[in-house]
Structure formats: structure tokens, C-alpha cells
C-alpha atoms as a PDB file:
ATOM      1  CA  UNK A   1      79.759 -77.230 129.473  1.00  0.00           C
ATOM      2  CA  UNK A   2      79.496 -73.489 129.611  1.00  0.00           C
ATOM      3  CA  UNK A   3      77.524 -73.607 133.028  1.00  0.00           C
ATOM      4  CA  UNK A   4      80.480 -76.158 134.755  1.00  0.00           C
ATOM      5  CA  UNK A   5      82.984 -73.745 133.731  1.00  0.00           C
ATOM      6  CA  UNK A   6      81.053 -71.123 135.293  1.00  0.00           C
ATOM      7  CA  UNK A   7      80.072 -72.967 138.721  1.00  0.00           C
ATOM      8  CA  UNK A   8      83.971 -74.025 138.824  1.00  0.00           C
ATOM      9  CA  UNK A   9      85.718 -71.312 137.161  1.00  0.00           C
ATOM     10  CA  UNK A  10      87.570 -70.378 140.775  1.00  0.00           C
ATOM     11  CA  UNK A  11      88.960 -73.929 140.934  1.00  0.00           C
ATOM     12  CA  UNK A  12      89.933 -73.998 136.853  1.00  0.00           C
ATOM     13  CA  UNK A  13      91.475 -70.641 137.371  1.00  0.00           C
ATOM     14  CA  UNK A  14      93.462 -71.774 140.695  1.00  0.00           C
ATOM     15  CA  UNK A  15      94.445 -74.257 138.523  1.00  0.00           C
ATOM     16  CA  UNK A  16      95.793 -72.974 135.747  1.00  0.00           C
ATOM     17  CA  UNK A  17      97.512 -70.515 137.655  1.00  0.00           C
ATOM     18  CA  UNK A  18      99.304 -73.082 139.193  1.00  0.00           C
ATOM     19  CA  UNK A  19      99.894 -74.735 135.989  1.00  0.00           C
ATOM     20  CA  UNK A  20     101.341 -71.772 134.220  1.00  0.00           C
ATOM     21  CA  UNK A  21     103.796 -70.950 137.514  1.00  0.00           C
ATOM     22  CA  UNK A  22     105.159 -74.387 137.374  1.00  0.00           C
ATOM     23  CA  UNK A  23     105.847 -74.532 133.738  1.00  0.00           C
ATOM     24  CA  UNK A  24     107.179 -71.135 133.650  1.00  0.00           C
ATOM     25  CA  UNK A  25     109.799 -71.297 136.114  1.00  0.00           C
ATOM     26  CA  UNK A  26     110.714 -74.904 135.850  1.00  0.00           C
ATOM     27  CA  UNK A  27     114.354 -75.552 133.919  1.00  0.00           C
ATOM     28  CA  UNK A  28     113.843 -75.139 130.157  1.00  0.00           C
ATOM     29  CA  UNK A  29     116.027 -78.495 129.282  1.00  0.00           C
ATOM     30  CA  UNK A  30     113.719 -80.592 131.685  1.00  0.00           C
ATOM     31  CA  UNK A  31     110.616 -79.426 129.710  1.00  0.00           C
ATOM     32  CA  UNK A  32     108.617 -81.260 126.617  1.00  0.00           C
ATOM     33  CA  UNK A  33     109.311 -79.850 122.773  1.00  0.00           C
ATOM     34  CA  UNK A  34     105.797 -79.023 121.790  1.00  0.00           C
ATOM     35  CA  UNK A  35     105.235 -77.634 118.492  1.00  0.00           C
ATOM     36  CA  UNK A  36     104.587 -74.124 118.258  1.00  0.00           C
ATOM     37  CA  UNK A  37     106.369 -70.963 118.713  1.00  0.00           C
ATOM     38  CA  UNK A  38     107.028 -69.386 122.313  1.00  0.00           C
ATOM     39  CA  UNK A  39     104.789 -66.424 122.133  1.00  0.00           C
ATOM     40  CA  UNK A  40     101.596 -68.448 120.357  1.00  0.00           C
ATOM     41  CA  UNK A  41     102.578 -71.089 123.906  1.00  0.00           C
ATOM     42  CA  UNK A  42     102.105 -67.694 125.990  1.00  0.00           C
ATOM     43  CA  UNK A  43      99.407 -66.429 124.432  1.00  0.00           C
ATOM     44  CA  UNK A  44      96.901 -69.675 124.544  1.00  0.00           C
ATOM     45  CA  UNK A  45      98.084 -70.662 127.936  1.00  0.00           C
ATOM     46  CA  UNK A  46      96.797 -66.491 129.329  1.00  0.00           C
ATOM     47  CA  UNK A  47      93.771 -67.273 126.706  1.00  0.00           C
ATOM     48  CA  UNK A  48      92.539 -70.362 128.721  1.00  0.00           C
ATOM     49  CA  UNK A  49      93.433 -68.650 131.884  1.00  0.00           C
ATOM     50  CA  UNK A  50      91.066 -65.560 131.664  1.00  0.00           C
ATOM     51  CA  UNK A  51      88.063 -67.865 130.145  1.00  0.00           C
ATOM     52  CA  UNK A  52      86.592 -69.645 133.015  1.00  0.00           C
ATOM     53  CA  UNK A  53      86.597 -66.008 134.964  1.00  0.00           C
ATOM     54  CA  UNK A  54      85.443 -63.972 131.775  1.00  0.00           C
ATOM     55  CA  UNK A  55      82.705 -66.348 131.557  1.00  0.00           C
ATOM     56  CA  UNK A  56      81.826 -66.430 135.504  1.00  0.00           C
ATOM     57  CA  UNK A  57      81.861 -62.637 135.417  1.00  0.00           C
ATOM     58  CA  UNK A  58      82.404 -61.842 138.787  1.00  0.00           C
ATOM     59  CA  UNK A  59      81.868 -58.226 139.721  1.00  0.00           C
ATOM     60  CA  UNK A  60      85.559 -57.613 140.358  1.00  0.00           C
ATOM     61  CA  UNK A  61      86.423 -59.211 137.090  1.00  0.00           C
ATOM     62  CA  UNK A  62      88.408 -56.035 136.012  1.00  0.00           C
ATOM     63  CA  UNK A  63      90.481 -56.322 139.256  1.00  0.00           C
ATOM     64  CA  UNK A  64      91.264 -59.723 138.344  1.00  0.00           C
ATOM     65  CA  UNK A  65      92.289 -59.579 134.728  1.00  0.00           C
ATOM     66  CA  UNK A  66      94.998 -56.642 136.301  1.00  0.00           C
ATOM     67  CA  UNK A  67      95.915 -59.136 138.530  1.00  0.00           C
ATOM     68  CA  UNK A  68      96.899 -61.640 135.556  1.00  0.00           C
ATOM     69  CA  UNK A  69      98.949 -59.020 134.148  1.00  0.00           C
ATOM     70  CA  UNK A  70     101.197 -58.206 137.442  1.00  0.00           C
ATOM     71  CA  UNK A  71     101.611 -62.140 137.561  1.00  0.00           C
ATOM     72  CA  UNK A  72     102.777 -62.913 134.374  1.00  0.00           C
ATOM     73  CA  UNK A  73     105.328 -59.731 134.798  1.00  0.00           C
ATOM     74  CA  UNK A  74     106.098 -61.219 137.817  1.00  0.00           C
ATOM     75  CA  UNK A  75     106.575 -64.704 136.617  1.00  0.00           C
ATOM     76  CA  UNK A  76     109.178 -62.666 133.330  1.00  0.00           C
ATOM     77  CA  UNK A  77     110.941 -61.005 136.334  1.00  0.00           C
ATOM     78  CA  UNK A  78     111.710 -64.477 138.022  1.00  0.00           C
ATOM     79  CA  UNK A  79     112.600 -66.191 135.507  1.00  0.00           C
ATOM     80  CA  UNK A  80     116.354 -65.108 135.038  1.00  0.00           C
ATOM     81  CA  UNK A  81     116.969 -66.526 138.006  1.00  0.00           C
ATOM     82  CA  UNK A  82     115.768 -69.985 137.572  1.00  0.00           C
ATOM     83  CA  UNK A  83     118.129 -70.340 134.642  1.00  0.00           C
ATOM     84  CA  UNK A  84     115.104 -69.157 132.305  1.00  0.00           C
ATOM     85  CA  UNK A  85     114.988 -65.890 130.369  1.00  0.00           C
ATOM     86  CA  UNK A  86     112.395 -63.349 130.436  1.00  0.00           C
ATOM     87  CA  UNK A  87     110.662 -61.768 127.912  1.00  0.00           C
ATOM     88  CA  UNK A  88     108.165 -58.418 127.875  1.00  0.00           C
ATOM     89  CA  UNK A  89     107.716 -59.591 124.281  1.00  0.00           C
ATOM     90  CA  UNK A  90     106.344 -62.642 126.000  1.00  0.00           C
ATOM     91  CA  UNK A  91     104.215 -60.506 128.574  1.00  0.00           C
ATOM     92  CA  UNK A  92     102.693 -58.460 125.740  1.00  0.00           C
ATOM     93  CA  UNK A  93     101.889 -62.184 124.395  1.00  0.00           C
ATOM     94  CA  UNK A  94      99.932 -62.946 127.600  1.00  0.00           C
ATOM     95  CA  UNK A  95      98.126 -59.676 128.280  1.00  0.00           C
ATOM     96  CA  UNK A  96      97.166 -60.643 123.839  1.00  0.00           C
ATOM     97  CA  UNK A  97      95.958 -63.876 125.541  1.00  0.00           C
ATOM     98  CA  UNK A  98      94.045 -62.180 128.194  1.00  0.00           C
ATOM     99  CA  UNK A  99      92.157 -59.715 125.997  1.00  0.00           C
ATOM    100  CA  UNK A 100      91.518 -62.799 123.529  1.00  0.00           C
ATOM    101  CA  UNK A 101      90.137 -65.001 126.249  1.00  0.00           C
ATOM    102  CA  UNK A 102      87.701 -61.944 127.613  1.00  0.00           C
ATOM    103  CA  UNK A 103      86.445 -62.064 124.075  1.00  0.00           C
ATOM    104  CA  UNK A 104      85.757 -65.189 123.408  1.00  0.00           C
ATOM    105  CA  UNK A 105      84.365 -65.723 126.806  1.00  0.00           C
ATOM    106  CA  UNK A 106      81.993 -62.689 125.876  1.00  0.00           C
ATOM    107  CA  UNK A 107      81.013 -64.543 122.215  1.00  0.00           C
ATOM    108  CA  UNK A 108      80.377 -67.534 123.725  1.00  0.00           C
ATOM    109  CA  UNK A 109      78.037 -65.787 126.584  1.00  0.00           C
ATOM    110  CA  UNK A 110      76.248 -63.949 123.610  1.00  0.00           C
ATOM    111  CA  UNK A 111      75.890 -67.195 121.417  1.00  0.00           C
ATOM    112  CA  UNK A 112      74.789 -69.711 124.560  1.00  0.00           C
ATOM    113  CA  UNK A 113      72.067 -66.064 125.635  1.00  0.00           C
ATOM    114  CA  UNK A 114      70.811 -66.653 121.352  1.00  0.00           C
ATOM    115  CA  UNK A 115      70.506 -70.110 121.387  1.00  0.00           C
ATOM    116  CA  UNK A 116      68.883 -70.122 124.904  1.00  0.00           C
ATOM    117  CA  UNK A 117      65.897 -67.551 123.466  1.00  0.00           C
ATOM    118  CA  UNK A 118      65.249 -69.671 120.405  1.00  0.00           C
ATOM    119  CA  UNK A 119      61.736 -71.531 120.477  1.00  0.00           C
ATOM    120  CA  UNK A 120      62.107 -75.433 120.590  1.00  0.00           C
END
């Protein structure tokens, strides 16, 4: 599974992007009630979005985490005027969800290079 995400993790990433854009700005009265709080919503939705690159780890993987960052402000700053409201305690929840998904993209790397070096 690891080595799909990694061969695709452009596409998943386009993806998601998308994904998070639409469901960020679209009316909050047309969207689903799905359990959870706000901020834990923000924080796994950035999580999954940094995975597929953390685990591709393209050289410019730095320049693209910082690029996360400006578009989830950026997303906060349109909301207000797509009847939504915007947060920075729901950007700080993001960039969370961004340094959580570099990690566990890095554990997962380390555990998949272990189990890989193990005699069969």
C-alpha cells in the first residue's frame, strides 16, 4: 500500500486538495453532521493531506508543506465571505495536522525500511 501511495501521491494530494477546498468553502447548512469536533475535522483532513507527499519525499517537500500552510490561511481568509467563518484556531489545527501527518509518514517509512531488512 505504502509504495501506491508513493507512485500516486501527486494525484492523492491533487485530490485532497480539491476535496478540502470544496468542503471548506461550501455553505455550512448544505453540509453532513459528522461526529466530531471542528478542529479534530481540521486536523485529520491536513493529516491525510501531507501523508502521501511526506511519504513520496520529494526534494522540495519543505516548500510544499509551506505551501499547505498559505492554503489553509487562505481557505480561513475566504471563508467569511461564503457565509462561513474563519478560524486561526482552525489554521493552527491544520498546520497540527500537517506536522502529525510528516510524522507518521516518517514512522511508517522507518517501520516498512525494518520490516524490509528482516531475513525471511
Amino acid at each position: 500500500m505504502l509504495q501506491l501511495i508513493k507512485r500516486y501521491w501527486l494525484f492523492i494530494t491533487l485530490v485532497l486538495l480539491a476535496t478540502i477546498a470544496t468542503l471548506s468553502l461550501w455553505p455550512a447548512a448544505h453540509l453532513p453532521q459528522v461526529p466530531g469536533s471542528d478542529k479534530t475535522h481540521h486536523f485529520i483532513s491536513y493529516g491525510a493531506l501531507m501523508l502521501p507527499a511526506a511519504l513520496a519525499r520529494p526534494k522540495y517537500l519543505l516548500y510544499i508543506a509551506f505551501g499547505f500552510a498559505l492554503f489553509s490561511g487562505a481557505i480561513e481568509l475566504i471563508q467569511p465571505y461564503v457565509n462561513r467563518y474563519g478560524e486561526w484556531l482552525d489554521m493552527a489545527a491544520n498546520v497540527a495536522g500537517l506536522a502529525c501527518g510528516y510524522l507518521v509518514a516518517q514512522v511508517l517509512l522507518l517501520w516498512s525500511n525494518i520490516k524490509q531488512a528482516q531475513p525471511r
